[in-house]
PDB file of N, CA and C in Angstrom:
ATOM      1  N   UNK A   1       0.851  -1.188   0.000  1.00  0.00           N
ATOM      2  CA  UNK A   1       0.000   0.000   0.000  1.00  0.00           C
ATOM      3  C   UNK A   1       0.888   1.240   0.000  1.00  0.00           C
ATOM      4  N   UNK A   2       0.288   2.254  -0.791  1.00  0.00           N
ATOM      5  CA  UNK A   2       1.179   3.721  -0.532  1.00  0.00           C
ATOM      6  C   UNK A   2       0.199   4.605  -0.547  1.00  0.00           C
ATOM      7  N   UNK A   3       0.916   4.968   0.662  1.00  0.00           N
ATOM      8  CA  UNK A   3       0.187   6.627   0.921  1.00  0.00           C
ATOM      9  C   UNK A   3       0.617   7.742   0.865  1.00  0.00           C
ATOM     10  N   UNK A   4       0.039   9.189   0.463  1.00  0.00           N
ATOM     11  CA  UNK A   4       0.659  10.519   1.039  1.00  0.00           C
ATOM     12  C   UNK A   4      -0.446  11.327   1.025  1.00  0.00           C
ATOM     13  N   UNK A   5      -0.259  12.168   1.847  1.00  0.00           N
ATOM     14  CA  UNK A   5      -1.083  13.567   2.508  1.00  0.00           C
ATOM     15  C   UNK A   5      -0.794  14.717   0.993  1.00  0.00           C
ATOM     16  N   UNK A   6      -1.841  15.115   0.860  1.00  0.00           N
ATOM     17  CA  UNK A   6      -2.060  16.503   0.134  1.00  0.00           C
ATOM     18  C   UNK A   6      -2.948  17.759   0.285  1.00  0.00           C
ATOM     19  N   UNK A   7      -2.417  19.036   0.429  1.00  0.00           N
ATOM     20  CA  UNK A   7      -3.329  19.921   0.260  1.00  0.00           C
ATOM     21  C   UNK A   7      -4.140  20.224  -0.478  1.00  0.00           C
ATOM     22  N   UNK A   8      -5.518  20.116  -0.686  1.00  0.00           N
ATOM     23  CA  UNK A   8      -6.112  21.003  -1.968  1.00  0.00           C
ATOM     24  C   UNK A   8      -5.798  22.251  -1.737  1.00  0.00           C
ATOM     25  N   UNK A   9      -5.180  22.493  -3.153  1.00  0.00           N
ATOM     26  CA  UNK A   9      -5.226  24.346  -3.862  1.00  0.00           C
ATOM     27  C   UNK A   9      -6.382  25.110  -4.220  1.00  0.00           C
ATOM     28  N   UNK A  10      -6.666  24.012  -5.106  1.00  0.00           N
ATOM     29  CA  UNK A  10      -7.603  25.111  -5.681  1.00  0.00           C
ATOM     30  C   UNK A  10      -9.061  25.712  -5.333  1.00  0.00           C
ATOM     31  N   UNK A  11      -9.293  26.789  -5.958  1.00  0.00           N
ATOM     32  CA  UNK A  11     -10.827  27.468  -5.150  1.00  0.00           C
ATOM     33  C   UNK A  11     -11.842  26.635  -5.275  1.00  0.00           C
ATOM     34  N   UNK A  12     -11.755  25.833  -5.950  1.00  0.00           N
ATOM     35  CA  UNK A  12     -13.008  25.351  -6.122  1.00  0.00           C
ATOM     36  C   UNK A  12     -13.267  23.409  -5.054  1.00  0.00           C
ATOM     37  N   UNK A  13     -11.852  23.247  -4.637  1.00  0.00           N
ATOM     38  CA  UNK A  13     -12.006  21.955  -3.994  1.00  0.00           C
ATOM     39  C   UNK A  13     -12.232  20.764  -5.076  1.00  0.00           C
ATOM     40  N   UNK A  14     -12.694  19.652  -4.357  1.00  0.00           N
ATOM     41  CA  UNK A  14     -12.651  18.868  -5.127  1.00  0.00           C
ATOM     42  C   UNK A  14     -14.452  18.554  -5.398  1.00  0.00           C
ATOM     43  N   UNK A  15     -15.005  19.542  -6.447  1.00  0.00           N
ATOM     44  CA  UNK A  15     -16.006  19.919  -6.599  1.00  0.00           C
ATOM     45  C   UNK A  15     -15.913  20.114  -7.972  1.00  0.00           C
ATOM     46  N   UNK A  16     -17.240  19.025  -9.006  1.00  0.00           N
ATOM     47  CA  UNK A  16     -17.563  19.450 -10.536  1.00  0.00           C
ATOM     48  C   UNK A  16     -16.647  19.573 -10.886  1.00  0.00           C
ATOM     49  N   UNK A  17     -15.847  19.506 -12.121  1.00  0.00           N
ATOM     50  CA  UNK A  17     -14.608  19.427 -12.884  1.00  0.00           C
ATOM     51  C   UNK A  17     -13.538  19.144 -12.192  1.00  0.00           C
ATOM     52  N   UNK A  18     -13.184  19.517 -11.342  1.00  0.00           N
ATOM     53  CA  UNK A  18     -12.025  18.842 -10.430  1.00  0.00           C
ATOM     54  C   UNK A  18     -12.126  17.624 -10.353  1.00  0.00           C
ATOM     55  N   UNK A  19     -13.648  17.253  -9.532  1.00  0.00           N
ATOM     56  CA  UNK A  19     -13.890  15.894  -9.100  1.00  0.00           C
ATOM     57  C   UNK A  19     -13.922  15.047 -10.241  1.00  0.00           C
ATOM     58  N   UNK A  20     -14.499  15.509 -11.085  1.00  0.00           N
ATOM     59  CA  UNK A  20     -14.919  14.456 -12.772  1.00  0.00           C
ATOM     60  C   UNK A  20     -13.322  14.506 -12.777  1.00  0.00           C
ATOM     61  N   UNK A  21     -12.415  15.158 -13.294  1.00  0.00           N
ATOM     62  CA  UNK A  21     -10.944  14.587 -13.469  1.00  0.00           C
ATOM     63  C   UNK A  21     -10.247  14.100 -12.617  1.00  0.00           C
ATOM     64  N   UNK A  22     -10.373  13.898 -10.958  1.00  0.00           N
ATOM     65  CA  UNK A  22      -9.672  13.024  -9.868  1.00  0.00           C
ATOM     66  C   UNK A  22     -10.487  12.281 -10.553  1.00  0.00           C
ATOM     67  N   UNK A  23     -11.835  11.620 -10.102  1.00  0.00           N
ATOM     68  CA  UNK A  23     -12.365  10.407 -10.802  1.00  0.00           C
ATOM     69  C   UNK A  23     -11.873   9.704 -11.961  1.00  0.00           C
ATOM     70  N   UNK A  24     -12.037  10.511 -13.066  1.00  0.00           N
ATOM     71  CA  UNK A  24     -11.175   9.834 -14.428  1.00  0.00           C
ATOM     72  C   UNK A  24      -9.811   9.803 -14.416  1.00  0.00           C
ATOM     73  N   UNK A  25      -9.138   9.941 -13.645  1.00  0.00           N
ATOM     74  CA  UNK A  25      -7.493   9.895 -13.126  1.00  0.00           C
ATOM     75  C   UNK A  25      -7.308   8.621 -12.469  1.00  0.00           C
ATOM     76  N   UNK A  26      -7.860   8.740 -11.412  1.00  0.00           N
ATOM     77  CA  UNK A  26      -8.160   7.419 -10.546  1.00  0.00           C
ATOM     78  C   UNK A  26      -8.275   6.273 -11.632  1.00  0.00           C
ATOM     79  N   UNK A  27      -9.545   6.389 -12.401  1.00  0.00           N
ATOM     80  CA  UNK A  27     -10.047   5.079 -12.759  1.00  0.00           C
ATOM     81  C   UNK A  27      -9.455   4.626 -13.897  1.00  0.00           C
ATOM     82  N   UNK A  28      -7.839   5.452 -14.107  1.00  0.00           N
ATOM     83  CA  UNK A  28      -6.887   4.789 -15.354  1.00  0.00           C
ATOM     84  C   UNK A  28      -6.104   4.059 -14.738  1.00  0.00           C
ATOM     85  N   UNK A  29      -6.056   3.520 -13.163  1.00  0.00           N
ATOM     86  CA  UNK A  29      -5.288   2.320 -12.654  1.00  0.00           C
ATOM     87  C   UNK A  29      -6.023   1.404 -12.153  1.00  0.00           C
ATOM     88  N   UNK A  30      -6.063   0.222 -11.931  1.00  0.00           N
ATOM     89  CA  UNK A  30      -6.369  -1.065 -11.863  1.00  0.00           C
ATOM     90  C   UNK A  30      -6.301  -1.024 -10.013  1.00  0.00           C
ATOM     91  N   UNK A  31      -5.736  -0.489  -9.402  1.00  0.00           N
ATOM     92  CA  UNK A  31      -5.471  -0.301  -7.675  1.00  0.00           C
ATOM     93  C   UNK A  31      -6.798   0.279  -7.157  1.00  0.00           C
ATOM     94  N   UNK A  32      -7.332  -0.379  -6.416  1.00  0.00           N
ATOM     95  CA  UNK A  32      -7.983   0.471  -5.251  1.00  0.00           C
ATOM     96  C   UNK A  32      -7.143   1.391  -4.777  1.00  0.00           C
ATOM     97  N   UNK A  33      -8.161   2.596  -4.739  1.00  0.00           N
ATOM     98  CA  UNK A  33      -7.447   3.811  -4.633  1.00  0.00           C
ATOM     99  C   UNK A  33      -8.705   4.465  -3.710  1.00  0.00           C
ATOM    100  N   UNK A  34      -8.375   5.388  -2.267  1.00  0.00           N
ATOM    101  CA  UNK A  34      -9.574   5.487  -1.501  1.00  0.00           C
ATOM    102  C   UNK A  34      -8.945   6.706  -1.373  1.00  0.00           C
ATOM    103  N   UNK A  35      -9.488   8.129  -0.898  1.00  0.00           N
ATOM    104  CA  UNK A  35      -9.304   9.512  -0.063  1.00  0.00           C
ATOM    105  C   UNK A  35      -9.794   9.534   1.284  1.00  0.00           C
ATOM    106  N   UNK A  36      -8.971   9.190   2.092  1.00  0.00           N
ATOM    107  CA  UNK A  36      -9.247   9.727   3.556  1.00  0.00           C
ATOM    108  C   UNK A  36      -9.208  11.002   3.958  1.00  0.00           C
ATOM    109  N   UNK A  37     -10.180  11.589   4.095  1.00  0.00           N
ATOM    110  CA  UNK A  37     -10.251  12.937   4.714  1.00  0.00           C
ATOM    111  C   UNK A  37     -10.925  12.463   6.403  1.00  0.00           C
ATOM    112  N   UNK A  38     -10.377  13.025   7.433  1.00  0.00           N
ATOM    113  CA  UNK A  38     -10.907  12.845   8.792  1.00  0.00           C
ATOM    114  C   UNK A  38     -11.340  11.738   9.276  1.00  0.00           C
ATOM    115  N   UNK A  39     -10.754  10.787   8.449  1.00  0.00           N
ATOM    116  CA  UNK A  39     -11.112   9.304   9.112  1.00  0.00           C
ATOM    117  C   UNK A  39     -12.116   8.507   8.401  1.00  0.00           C
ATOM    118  N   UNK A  40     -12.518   9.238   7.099  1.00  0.00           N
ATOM    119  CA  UNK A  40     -13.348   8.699   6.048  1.00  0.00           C
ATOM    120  C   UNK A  40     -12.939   8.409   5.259  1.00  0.00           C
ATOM    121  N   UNK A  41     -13.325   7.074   4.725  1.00  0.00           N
ATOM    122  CA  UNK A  41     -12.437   6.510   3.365  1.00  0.00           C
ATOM    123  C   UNK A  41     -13.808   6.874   2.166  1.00  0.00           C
ATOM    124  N   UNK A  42     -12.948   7.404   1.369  1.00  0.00           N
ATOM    125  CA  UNK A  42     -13.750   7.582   0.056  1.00  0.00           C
ATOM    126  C   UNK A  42     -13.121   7.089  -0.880  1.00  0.00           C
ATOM    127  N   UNK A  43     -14.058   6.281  -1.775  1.00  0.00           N
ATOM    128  CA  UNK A  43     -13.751   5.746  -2.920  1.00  0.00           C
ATOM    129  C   UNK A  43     -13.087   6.532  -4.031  1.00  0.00           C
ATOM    130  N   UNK A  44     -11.837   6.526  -4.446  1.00  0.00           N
ATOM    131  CA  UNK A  44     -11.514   7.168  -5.283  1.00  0.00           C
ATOM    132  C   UNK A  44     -11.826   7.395  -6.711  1.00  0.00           C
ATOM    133  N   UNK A  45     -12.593   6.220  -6.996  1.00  0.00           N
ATOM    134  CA  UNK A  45     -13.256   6.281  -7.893  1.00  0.00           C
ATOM    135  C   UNK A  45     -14.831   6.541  -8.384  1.00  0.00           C
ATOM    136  N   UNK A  46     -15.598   6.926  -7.604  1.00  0.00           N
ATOM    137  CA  UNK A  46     -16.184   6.925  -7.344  1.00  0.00           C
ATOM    138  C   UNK A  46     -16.900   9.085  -7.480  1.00  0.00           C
ATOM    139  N   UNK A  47     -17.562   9.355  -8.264  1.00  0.00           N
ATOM    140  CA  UNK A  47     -17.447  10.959  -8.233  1.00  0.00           C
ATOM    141  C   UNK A  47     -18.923  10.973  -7.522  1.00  0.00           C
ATOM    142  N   UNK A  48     -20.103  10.073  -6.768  1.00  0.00           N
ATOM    143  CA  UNK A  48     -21.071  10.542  -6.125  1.00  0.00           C
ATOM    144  C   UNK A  48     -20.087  10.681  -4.708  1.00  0.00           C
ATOM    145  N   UNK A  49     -19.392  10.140  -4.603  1.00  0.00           N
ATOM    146  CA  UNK A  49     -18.419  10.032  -3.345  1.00  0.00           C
ATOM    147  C   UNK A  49     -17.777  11.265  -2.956  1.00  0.00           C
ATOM    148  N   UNK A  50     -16.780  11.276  -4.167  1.00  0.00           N
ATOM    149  CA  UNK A  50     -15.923  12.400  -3.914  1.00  0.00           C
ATOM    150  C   UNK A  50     -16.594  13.770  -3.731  1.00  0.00           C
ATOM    151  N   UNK A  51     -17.307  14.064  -4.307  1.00  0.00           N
ATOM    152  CA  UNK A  51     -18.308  15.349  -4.906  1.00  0.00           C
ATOM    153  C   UNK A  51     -19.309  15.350  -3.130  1.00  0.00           C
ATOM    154  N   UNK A  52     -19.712  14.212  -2.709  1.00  0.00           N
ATOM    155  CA  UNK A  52     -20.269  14.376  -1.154  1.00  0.00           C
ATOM    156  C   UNK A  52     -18.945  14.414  -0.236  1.00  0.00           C
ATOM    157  N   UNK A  53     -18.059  14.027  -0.785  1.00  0.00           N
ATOM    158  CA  UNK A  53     -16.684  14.402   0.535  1.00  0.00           C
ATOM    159  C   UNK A  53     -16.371  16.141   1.101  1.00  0.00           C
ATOM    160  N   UNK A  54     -17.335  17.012   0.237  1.00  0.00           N
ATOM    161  CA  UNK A  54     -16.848  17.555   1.216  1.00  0.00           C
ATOM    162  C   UNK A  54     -15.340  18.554   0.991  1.00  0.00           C
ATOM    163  N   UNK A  55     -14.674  18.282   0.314  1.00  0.00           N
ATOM    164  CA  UNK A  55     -13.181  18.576  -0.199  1.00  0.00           C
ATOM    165  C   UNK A  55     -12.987  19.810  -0.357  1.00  0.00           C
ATOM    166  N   UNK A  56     -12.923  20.689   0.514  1.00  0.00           N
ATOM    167  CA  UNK A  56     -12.866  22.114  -0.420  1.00  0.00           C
ATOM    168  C   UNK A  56     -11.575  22.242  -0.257  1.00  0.00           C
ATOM    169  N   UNK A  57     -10.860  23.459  -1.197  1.00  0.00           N
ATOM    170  CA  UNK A  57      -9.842  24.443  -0.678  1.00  0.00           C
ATOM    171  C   UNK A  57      -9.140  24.610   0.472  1.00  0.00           C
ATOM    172  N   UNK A  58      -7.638  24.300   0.593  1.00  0.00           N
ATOM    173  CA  UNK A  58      -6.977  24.054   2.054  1.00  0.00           C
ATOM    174  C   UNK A  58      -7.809  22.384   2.897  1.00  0.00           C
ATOM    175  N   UNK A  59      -8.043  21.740   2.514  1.00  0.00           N
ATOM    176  CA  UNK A  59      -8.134  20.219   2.863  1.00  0.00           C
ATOM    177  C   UNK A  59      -7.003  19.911   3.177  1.00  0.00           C
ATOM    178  N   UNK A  60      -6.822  19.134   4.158  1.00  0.00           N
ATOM    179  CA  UNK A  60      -5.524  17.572   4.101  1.00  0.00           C
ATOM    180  C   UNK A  60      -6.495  16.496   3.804  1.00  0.00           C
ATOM    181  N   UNK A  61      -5.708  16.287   2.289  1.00  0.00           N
ATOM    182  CA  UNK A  61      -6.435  14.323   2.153  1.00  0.00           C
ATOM    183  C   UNK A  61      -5.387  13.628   2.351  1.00  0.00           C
ATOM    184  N   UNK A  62      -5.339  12.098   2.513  1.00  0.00           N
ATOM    185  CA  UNK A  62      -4.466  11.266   2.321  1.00  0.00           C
ATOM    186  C   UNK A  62      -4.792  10.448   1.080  1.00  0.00           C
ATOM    187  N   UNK A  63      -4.202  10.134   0.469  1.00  0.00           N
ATOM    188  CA  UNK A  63      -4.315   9.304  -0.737  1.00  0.00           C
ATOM    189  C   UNK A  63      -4.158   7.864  -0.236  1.00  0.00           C
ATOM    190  N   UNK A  64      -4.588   6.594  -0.769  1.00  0.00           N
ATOM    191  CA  UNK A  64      -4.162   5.591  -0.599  1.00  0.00           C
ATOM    192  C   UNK A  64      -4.740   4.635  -1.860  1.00  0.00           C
ATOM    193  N   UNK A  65      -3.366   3.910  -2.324  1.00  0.00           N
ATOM    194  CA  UNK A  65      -3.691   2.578  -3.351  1.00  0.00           C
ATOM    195  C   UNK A  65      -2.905   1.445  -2.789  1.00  0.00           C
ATOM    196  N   UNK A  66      -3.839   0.109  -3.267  1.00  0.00           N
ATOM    197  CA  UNK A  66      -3.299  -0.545  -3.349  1.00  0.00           C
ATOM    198  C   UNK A  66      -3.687  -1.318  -4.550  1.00  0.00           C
ATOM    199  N   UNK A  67      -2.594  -2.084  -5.026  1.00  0.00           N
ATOM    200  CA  UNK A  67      -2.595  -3.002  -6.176  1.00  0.00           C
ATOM    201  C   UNK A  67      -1.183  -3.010  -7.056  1.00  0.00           C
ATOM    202  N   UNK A  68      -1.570  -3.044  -7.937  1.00  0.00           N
ATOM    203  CA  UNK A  68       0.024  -3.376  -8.967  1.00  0.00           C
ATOM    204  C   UNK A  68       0.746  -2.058  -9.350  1.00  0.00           C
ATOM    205  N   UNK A  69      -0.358  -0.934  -9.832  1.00  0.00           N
ATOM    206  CA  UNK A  69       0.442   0.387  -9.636  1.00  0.00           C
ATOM    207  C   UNK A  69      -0.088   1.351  -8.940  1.00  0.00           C
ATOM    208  N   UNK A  70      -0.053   0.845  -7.227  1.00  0.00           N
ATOM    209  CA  UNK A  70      -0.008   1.803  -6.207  1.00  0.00           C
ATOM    210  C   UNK A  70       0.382   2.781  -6.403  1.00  0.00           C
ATOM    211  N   UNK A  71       2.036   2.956  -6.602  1.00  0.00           N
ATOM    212  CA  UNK A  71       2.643   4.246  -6.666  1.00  0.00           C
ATOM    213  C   UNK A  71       2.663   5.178  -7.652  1.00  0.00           C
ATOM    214  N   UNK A  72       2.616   4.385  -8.889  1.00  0.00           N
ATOM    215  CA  UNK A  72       1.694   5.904 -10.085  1.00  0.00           C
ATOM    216  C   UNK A  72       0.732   6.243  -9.752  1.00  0.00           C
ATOM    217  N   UNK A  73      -0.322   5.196  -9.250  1.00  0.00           N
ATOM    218  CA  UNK A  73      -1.724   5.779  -8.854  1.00  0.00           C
ATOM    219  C   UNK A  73      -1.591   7.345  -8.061  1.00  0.00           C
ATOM    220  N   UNK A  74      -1.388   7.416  -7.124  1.00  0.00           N
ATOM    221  CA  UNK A  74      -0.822   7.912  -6.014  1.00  0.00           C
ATOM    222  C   UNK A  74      -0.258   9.343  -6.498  1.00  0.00           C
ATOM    223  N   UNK A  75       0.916   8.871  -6.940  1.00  0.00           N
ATOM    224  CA  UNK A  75       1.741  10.180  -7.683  1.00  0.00           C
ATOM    225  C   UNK A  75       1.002  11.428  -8.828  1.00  0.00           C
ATOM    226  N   UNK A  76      -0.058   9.938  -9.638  1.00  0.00           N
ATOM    227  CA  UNK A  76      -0.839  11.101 -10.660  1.00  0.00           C
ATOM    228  C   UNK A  76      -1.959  12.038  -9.932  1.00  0.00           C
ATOM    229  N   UNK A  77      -2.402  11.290  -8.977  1.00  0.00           N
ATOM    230  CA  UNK A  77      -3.232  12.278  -8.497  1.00  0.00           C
ATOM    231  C   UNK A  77      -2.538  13.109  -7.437  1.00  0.00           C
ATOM    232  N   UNK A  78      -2.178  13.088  -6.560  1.00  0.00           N
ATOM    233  CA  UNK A  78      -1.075  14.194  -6.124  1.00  0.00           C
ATOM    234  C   UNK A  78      -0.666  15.368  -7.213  1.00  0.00           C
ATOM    235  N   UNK A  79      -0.400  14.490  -8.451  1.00  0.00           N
ATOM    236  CA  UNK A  79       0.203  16.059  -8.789  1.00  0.00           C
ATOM    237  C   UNK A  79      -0.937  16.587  -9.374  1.00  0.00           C
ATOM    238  N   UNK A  80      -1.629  15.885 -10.115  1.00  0.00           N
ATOM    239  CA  UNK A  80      -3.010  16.314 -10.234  1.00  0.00           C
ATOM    240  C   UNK A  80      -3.709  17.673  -9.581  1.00  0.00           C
ATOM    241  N   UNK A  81      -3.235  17.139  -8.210  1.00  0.00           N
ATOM    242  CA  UNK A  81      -4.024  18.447  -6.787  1.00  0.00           C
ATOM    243  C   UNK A  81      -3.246  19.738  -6.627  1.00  0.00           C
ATOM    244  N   UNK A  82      -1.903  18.882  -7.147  1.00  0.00           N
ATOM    245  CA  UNK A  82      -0.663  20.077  -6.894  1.00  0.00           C
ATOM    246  C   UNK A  82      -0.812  20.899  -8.173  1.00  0.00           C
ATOM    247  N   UNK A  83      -1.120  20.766  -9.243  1.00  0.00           N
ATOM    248  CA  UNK A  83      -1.249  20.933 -10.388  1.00  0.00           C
ATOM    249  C   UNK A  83      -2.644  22.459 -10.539  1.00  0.00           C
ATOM    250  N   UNK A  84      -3.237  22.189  -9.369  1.00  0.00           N
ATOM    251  CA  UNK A  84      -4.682  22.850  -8.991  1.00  0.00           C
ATOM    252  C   UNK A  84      -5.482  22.360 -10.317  1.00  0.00           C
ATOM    253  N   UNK A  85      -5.681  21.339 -10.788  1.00  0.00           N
ATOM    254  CA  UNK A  85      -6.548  20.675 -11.785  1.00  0.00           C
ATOM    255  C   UNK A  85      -6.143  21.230 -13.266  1.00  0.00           C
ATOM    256  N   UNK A  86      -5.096  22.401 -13.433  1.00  0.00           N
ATOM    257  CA  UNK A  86      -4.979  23.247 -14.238  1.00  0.00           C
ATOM    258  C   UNK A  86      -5.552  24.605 -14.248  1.00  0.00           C
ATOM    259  N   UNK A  87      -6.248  24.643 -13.335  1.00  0.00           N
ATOM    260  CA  UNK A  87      -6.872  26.155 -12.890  1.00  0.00           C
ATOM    261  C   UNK A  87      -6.002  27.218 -13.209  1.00  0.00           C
TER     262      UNK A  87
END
């Protein structure tokens, strides 16, 4: 399993277009991939999920995958967030 902590940047959180591209990011690896925010695991794939998480601007999430490519998983969406979606 690999994990890391990230800030959301951008203004808008992980809300409508953000969320539709974490979702379609996520669901180009084969790993369960979940967002813990506060002790809640959210499906990373999943955009009724993410979009009810809650995610705004200045968040700590943790990322977590597991499977065969944990650690790209992981890395693309990180930079993804770091990236502020392209905002």
């Amino acid at each position: 399993m690999v994990k890391k902590e990230v800030t959301v940047l951008n203004a808008t959180g992980l809300h409508a277009r953000p969320a539709s591209m974490f979702v379609q990011t996520a669901g180009k690896f084969k790993s369960k991939i979940f967002v813990i925010k506060e002790g809640n695991s959210i499906n990373a794939k999943s955009i009724m999920g993410i979009m009810a998480g809650g995610i705004s601007q200045g968040t700590t999430i943790e990322i977590q995958a597991e499977g065969d490519d944990e650690a790209e998983a992981v890395d693309a969406l990180v930079q993804l967030i770091n990236d502020k979606f392209g905002e």
